[in-house]
N, C-alpha and C. Protein backbone atom coordinates (compact mmCIF):
# COMPACT_ATOMS: atom_id res chain seq x y z
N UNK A 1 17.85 -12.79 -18.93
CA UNK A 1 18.71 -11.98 -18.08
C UNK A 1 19.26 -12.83 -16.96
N UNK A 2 20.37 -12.86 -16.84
CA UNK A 2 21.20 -13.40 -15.77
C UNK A 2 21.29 -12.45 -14.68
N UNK A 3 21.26 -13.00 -13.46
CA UNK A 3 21.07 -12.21 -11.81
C UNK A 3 22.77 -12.39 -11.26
N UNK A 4 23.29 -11.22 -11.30
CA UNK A 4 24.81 -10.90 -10.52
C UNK A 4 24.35 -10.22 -9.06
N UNK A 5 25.06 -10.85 -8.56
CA UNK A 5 25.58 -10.84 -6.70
C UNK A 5 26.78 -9.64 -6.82
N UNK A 6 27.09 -8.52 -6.13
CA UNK A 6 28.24 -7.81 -6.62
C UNK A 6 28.24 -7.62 -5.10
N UNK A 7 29.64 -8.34 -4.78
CA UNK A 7 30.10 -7.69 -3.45
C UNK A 7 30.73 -6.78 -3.19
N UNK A 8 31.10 -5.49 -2.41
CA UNK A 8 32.16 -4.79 -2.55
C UNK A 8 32.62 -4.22 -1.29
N UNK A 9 33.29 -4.26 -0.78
CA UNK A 9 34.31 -3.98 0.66
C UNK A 9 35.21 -2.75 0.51
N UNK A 10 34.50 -1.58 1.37
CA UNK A 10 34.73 -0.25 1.30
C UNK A 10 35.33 0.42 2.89
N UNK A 11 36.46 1.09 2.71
CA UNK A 11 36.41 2.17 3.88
C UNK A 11 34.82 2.91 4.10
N UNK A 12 34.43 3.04 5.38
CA UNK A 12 33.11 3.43 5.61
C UNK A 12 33.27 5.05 5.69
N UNK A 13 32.97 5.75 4.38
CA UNK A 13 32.74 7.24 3.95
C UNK A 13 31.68 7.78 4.13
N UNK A 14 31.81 8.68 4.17
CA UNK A 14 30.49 9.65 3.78
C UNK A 14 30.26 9.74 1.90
N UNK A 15 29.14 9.79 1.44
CA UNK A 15 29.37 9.79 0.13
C UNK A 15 29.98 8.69 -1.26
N UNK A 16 30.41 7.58 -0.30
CA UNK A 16 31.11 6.74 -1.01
C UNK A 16 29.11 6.01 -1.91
N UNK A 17 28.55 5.92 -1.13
CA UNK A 17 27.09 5.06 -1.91
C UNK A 17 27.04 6.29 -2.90
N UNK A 18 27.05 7.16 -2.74
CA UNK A 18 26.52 8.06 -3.99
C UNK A 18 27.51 7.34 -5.17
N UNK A 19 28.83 7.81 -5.25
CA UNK A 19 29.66 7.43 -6.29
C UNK A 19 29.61 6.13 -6.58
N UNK A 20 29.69 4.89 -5.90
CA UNK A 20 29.05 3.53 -6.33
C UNK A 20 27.72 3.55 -7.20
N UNK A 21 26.80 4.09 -6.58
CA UNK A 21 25.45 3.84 -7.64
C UNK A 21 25.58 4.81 -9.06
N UNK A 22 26.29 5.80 -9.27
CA UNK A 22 26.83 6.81 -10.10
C UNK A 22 26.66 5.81 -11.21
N UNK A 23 27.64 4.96 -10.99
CA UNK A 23 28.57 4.25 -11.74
C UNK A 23 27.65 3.20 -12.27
N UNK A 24 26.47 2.08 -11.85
CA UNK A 24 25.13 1.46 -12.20
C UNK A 24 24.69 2.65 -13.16
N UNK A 25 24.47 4.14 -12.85
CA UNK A 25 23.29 4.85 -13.52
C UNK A 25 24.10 5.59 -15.29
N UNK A 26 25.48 5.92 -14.78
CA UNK A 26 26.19 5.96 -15.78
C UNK A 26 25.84 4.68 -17.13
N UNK A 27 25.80 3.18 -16.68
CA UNK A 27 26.19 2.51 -17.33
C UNK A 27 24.11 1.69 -17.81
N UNK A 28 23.36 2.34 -17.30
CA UNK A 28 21.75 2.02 -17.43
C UNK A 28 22.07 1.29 -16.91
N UNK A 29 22.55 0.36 -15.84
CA UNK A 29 22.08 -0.52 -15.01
C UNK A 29 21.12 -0.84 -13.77
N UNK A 30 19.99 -1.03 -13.49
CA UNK A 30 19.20 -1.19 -12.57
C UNK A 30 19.99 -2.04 -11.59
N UNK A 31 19.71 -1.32 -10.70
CA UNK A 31 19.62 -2.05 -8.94
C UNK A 31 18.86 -2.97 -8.61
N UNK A 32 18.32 -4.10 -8.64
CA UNK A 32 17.31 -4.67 -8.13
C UNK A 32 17.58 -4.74 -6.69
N UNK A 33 18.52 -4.85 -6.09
CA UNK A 33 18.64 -5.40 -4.12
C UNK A 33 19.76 -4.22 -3.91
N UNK A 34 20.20 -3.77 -2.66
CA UNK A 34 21.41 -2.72 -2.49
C UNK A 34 21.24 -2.99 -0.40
N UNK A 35 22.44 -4.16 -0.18
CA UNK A 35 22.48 -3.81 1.02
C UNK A 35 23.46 -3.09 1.94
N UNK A 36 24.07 -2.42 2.80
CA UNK A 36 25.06 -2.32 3.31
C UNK A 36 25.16 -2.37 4.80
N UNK A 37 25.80 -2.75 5.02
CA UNK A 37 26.31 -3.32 6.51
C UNK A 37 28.09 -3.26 6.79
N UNK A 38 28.20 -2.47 8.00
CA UNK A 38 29.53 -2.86 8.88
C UNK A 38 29.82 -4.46 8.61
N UNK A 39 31.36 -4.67 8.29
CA UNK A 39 31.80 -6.04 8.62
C UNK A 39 32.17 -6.60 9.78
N UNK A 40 32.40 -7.56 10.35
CA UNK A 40 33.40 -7.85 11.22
C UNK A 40 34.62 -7.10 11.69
N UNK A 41 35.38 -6.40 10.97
CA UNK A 41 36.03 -5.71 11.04
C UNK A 41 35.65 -4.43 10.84
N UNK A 42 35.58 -3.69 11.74
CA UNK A 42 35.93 -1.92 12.51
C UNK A 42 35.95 -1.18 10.95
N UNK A 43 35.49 -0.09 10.60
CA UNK A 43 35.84 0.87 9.46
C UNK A 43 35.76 0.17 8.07
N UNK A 44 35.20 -1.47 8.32
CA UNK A 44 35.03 -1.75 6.64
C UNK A 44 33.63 -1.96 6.59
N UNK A 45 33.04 -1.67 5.28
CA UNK A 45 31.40 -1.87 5.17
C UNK A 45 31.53 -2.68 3.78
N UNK A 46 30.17 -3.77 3.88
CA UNK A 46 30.10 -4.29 3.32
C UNK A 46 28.92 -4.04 2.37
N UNK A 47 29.08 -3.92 0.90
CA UNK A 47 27.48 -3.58 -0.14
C UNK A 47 27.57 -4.72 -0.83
N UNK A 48 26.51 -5.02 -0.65
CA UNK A 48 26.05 -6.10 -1.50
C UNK A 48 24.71 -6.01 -2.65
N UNK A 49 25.04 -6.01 -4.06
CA UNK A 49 23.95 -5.01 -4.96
C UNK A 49 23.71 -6.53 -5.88
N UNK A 50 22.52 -6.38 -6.36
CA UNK A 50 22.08 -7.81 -6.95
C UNK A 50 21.36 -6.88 -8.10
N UNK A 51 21.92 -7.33 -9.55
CA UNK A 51 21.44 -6.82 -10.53
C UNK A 51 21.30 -7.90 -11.40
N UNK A 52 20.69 -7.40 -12.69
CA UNK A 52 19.87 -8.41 -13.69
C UNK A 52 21.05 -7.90 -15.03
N UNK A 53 21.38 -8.56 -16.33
CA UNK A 53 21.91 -7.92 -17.24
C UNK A 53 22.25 -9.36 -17.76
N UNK A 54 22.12 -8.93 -19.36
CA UNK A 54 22.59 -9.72 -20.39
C UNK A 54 24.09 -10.17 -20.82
N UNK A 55 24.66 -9.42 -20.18
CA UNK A 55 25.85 -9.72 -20.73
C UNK A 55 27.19 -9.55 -19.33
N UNK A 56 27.30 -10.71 -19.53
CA UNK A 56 28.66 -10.92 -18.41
C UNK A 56 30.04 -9.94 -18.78
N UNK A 57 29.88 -9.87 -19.84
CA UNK A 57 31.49 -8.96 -20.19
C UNK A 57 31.28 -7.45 -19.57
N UNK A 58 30.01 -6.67 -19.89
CA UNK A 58 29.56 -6.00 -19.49
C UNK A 58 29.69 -5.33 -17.64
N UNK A 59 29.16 -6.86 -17.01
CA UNK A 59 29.13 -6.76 -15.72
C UNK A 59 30.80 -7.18 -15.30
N UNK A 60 31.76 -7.40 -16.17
CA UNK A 60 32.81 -7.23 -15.58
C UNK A 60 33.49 -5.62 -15.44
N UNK A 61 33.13 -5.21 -16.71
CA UNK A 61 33.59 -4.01 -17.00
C UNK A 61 33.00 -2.88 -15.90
N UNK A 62 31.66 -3.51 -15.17
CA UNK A 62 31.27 -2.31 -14.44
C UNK A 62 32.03 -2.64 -12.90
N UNK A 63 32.80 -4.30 -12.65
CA UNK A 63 33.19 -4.36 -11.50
C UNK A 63 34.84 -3.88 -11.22
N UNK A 64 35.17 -3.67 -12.53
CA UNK A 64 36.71 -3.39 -12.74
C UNK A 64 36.11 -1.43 -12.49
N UNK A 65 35.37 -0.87 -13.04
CA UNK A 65 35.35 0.41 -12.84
C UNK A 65 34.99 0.89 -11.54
N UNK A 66 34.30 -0.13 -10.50
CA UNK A 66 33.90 -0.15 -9.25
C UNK A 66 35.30 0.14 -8.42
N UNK A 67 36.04 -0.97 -9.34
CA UNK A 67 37.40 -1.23 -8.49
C UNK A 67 38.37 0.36 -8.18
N UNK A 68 38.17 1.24 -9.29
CA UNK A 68 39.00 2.38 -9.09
C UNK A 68 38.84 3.13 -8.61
N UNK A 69 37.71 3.02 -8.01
CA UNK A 69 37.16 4.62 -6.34
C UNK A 69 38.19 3.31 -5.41
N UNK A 70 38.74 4.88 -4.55
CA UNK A 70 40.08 4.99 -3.98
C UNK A 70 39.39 3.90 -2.91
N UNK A 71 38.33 4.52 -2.17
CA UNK A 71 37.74 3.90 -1.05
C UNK A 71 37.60 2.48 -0.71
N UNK A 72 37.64 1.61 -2.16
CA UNK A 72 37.09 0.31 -2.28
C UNK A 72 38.60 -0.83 -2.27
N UNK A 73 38.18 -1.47 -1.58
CA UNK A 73 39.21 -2.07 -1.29
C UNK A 73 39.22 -3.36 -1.76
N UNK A 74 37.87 -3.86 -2.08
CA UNK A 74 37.90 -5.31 -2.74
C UNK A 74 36.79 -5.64 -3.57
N UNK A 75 36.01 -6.27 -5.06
CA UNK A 75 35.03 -6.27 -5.21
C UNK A 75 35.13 -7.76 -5.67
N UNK A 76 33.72 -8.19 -5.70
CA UNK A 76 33.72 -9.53 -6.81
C UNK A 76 32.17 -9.50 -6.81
N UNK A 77 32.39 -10.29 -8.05
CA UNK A 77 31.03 -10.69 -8.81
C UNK A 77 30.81 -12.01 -8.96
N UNK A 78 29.53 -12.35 -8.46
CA UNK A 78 28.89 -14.01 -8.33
C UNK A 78 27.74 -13.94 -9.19
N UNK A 79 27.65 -15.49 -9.21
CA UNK A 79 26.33 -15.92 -10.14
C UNK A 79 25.59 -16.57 -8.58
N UNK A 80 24.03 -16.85 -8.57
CA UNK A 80 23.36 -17.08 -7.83
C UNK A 80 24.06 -18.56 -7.23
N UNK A 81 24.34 -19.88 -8.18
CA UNK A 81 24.83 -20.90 -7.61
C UNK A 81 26.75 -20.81 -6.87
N UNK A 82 26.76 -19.18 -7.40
CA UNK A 82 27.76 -19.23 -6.33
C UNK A 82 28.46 -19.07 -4.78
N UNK A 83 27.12 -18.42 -4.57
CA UNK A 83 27.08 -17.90 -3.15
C UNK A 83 25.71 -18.74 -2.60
N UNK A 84 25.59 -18.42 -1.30
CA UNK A 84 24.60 -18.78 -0.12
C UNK A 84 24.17 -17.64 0.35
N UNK A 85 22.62 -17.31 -0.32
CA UNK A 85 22.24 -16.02 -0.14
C UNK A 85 20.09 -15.92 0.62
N UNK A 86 20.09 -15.14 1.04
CA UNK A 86 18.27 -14.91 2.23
C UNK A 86 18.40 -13.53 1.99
N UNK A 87 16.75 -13.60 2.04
CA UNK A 87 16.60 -12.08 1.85
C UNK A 87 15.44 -12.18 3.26
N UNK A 88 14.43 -10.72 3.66
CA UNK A 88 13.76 -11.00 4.90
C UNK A 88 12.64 -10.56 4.31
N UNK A 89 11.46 -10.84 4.87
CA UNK A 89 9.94 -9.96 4.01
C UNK A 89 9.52 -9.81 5.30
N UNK A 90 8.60 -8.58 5.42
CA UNK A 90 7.76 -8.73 6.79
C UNK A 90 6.66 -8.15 6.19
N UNK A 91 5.32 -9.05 6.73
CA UNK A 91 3.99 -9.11 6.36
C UNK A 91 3.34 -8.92 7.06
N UNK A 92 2.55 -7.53 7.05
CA UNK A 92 1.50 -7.28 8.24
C UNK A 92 -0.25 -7.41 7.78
N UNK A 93 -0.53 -8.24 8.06
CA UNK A 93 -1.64 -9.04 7.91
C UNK A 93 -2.94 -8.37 8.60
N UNK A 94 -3.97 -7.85 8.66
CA UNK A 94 -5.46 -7.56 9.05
C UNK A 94 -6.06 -8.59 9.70
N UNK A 95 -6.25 -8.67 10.51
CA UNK A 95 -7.46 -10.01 11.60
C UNK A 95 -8.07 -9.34 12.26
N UNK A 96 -8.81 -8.20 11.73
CA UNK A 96 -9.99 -7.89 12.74
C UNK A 96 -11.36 -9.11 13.03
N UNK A 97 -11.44 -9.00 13.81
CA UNK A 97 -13.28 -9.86 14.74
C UNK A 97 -13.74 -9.96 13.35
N UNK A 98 -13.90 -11.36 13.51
CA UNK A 98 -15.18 -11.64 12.93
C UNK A 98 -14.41 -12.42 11.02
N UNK A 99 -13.21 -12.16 10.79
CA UNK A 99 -12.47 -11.85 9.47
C UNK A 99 -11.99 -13.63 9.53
N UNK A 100 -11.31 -14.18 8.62
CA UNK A 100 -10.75 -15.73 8.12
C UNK A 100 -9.55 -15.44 8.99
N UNK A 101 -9.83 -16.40 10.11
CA UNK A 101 -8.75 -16.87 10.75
C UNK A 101 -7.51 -17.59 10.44
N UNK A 102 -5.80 -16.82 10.92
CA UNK A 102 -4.70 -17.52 10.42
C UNK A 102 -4.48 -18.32 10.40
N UNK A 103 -4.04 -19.22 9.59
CA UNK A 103 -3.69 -20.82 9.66
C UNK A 103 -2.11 -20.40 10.12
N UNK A 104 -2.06 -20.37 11.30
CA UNK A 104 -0.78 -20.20 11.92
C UNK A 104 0.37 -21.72 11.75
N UNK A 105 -0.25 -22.98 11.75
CA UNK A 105 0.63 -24.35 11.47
C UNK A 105 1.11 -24.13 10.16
N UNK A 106 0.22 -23.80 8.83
CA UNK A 106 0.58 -24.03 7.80
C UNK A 106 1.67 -22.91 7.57
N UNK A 107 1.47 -21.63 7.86
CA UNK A 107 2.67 -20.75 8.25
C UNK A 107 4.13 -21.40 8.79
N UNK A 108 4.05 -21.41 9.91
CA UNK A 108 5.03 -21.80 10.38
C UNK A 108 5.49 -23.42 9.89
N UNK A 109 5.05 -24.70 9.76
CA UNK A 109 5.13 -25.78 8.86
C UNK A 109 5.69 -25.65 7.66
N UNK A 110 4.74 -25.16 6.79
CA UNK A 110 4.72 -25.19 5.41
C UNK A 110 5.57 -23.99 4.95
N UNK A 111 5.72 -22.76 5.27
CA UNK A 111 6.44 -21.79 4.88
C UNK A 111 7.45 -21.14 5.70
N UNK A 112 7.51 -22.49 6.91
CA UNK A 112 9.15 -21.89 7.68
C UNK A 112 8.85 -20.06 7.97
N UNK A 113 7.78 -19.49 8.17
CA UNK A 113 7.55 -17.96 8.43
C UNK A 113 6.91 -17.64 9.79
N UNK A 114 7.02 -16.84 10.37
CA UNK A 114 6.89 -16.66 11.74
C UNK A 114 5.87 -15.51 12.41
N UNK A 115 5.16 -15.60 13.07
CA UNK A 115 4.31 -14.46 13.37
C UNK A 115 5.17 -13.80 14.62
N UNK A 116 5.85 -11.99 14.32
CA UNK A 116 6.93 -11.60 15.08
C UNK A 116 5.96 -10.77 15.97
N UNK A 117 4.57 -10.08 15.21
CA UNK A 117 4.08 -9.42 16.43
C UNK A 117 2.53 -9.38 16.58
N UNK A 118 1.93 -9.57 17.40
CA UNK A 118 0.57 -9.82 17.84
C UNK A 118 -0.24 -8.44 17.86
N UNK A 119 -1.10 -7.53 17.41
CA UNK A 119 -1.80 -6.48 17.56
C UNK A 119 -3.33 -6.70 17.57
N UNK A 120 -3.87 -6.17 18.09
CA UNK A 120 -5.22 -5.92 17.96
C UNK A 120 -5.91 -6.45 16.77
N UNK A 121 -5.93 -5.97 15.36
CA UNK A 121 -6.47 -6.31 14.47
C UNK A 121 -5.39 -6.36 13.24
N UNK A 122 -4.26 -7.00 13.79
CA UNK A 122 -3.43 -6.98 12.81
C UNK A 122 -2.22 -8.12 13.59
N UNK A 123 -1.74 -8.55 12.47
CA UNK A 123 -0.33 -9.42 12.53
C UNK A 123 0.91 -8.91 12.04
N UNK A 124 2.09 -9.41 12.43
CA UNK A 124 3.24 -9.30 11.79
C UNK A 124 3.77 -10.76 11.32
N UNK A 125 3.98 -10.90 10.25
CA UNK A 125 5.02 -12.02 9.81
C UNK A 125 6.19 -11.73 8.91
N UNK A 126 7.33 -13.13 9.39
CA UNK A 126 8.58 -12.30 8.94
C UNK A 126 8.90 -14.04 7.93
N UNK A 127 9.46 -13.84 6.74
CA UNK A 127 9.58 -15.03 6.29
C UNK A 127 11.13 -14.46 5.81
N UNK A 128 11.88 -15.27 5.91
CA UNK A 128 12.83 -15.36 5.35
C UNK A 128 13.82 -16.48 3.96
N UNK A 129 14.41 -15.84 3.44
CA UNK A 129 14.38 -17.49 2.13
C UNK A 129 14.93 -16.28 0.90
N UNK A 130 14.86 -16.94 -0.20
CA UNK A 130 14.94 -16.59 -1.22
C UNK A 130 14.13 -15.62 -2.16
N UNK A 131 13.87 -14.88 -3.19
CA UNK A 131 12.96 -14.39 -3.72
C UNK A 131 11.71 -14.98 -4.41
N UNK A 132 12.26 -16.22 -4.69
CA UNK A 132 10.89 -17.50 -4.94
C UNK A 132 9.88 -17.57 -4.07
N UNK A 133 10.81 -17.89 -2.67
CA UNK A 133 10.27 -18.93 -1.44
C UNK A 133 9.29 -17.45 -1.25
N UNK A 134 10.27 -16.46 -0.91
CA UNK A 134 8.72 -15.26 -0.13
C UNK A 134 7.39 -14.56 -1.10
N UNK A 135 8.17 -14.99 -2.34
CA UNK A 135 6.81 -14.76 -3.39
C UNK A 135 5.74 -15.75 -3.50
N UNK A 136 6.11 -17.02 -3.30
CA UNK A 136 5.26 -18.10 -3.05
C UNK A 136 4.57 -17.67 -2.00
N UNK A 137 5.32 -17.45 -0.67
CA UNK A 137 4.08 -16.97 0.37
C UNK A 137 3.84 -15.94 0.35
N UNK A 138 4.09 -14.92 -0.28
CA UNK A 138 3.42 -13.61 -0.82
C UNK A 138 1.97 -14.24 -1.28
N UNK A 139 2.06 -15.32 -2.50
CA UNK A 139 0.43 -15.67 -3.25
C UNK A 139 -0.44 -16.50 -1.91
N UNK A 140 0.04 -16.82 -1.24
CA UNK A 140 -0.52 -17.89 -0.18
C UNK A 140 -0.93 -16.80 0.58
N UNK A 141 -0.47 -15.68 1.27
CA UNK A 141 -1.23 -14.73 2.21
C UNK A 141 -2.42 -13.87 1.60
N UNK A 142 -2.24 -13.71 0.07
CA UNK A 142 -3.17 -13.30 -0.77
C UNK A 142 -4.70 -13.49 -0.14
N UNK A 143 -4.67 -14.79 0.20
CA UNK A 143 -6.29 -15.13 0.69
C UNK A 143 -6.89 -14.40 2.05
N UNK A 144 -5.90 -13.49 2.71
CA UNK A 144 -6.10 -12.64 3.96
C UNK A 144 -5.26 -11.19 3.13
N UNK A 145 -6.07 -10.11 4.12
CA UNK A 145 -5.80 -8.74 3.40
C UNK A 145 -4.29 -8.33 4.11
N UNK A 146 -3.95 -8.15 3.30
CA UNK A 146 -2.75 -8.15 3.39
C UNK A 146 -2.04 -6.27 3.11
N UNK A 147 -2.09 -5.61 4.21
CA UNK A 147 -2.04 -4.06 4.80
C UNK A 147 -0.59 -3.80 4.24
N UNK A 148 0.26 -4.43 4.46
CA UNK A 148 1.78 -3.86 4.15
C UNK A 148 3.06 -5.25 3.83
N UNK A 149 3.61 -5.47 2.80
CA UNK A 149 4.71 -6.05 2.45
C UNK A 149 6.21 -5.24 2.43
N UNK A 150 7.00 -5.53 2.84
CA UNK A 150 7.97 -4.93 2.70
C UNK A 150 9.68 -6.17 2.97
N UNK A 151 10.20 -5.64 1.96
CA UNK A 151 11.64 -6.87 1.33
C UNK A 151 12.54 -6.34 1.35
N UNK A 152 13.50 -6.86 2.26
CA UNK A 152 15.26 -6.37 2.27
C UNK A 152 15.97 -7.11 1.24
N UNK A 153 17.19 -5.75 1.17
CA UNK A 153 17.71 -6.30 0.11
C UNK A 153 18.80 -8.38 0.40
N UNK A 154 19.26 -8.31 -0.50
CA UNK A 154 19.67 -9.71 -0.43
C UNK A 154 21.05 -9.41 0.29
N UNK A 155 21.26 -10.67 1.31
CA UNK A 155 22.53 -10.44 1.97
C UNK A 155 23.04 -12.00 1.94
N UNK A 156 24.47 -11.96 1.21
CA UNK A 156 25.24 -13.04 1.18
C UNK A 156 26.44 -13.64 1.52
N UNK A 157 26.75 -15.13 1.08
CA UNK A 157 28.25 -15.32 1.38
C UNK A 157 28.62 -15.96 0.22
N UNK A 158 30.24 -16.01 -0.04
CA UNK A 158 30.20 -16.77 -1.08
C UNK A 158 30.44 -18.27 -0.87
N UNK A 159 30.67 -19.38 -1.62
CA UNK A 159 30.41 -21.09 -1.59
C UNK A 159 32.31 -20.69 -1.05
N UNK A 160 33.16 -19.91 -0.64
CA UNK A 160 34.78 -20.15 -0.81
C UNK A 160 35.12 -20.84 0.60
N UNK A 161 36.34 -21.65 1.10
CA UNK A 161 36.61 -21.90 2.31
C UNK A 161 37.10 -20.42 2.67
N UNK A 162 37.06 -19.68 2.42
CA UNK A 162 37.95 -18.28 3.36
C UNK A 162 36.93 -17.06 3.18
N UNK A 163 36.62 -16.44 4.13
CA UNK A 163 35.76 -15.32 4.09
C UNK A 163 36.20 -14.31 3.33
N UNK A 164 35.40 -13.55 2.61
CA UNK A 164 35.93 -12.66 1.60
C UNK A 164 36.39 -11.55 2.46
N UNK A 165 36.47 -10.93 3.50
CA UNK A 165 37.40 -10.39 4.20
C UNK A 165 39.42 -10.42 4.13
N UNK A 166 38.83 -12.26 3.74
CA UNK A 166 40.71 -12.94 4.26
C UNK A 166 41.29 -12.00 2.68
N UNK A 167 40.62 -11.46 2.08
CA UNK A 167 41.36 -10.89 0.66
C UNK A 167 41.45 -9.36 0.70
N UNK A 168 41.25 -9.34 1.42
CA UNK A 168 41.36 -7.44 2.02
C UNK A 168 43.03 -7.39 2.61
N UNK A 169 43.28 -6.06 2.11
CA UNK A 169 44.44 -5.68 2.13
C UNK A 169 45.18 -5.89 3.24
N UNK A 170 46.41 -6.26 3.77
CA UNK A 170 47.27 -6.54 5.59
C UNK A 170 46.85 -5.44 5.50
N UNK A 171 46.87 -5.21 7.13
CA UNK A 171 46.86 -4.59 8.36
C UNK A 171 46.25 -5.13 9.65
N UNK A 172 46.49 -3.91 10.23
CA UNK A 172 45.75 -4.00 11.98
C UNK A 172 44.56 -3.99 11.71
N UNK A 173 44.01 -4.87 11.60
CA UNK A 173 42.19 -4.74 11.69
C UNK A 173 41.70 -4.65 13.08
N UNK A 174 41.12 -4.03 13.36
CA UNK A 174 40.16 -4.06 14.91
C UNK A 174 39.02 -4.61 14.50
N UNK A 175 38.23 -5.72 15.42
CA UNK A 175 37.46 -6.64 15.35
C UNK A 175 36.28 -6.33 16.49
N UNK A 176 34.94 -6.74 16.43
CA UNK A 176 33.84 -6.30 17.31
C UNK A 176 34.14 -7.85 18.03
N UNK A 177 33.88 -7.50 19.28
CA UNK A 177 34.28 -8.71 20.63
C UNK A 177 32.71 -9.41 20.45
């Protein structure tokens, strides 16, 4: 199975995510990642959905059908070496008295991951990277009890000199200062 990046640049609706994922469940396609975020520009939102599937002809056909809700104003589809893409994990870790103390160097050293909050008998760590890199330190925290994992979806750019914005339709865009 090959991993597609699907960007898509929408007027910000009410209801518009329902009819986007419609269109995945219509066609049996699983979601693996689904992010959305305001762009740079005022009234456009950006989804970014990372799915798995055998067949590229397939995943064109579902980005051309993406394309015909009124709302959507631009889509494209990447392969992983085409874009520059991080996802975030945050790991809340157990250290009560008396329990195997954090190797906080090899953390921060070795897995570039960060301890964001200090509690009583518990930690927060936030690693950021790829789905490899935080599964690797997913098995590495294994050796401490490990209370709660939790993974955002993937947020990207593509390898182009021009932001995928510059392909959005003229107009007056209003911009955040």
């Amino acid at each position: 199975m090959t991993t597609y990046t699907i960007c898509i640049f929408t007027e910000n609706t009410i209801g518009l995510l329902n009819r986007i994922t419609i269109i995945f469940t219509r066609r049996r396609i699983n979601i693996e990642s689904l992010t959305v975020s305001e762009t740079e520009r005022k009234g456009v939102s950006r989804f970014t959905i990372v799915i798995k599937h055998e067949s590229r002809e397939e995943v064109e056909k579902l980005v051309r059908q993406i394309r015909k809700i009124v709302e959507v104003m631009a889509v494209f589809g990447y392969l992983n070496d085409e874009i520059v893409y991080n996802e975030i994990a945050l790991f809340k870790i157990s250290t009560p008295l008396g329990s195997k103390s954090l190797d906080v160097e090899t953390i921060n050293k070795k897995y570039k991951a960060w301890v964001v909050y200090w509690g009583l008998d518990y930690v927060v760590i936030e690693k950021t990277g790829n789905d490899t890199e935080i599964f690797e330190f997913f098995g590495y925290l294994k050796q401490y009890e490990i209370l709660e994992f939790v993974r955002s979806g993937r947020v990207a750019v593509g390898k182009t000199e021009k932001g995928l914005v510059e392909y959005l339709p003229e107009a007056e865009w209003a911009y955040y200062l």
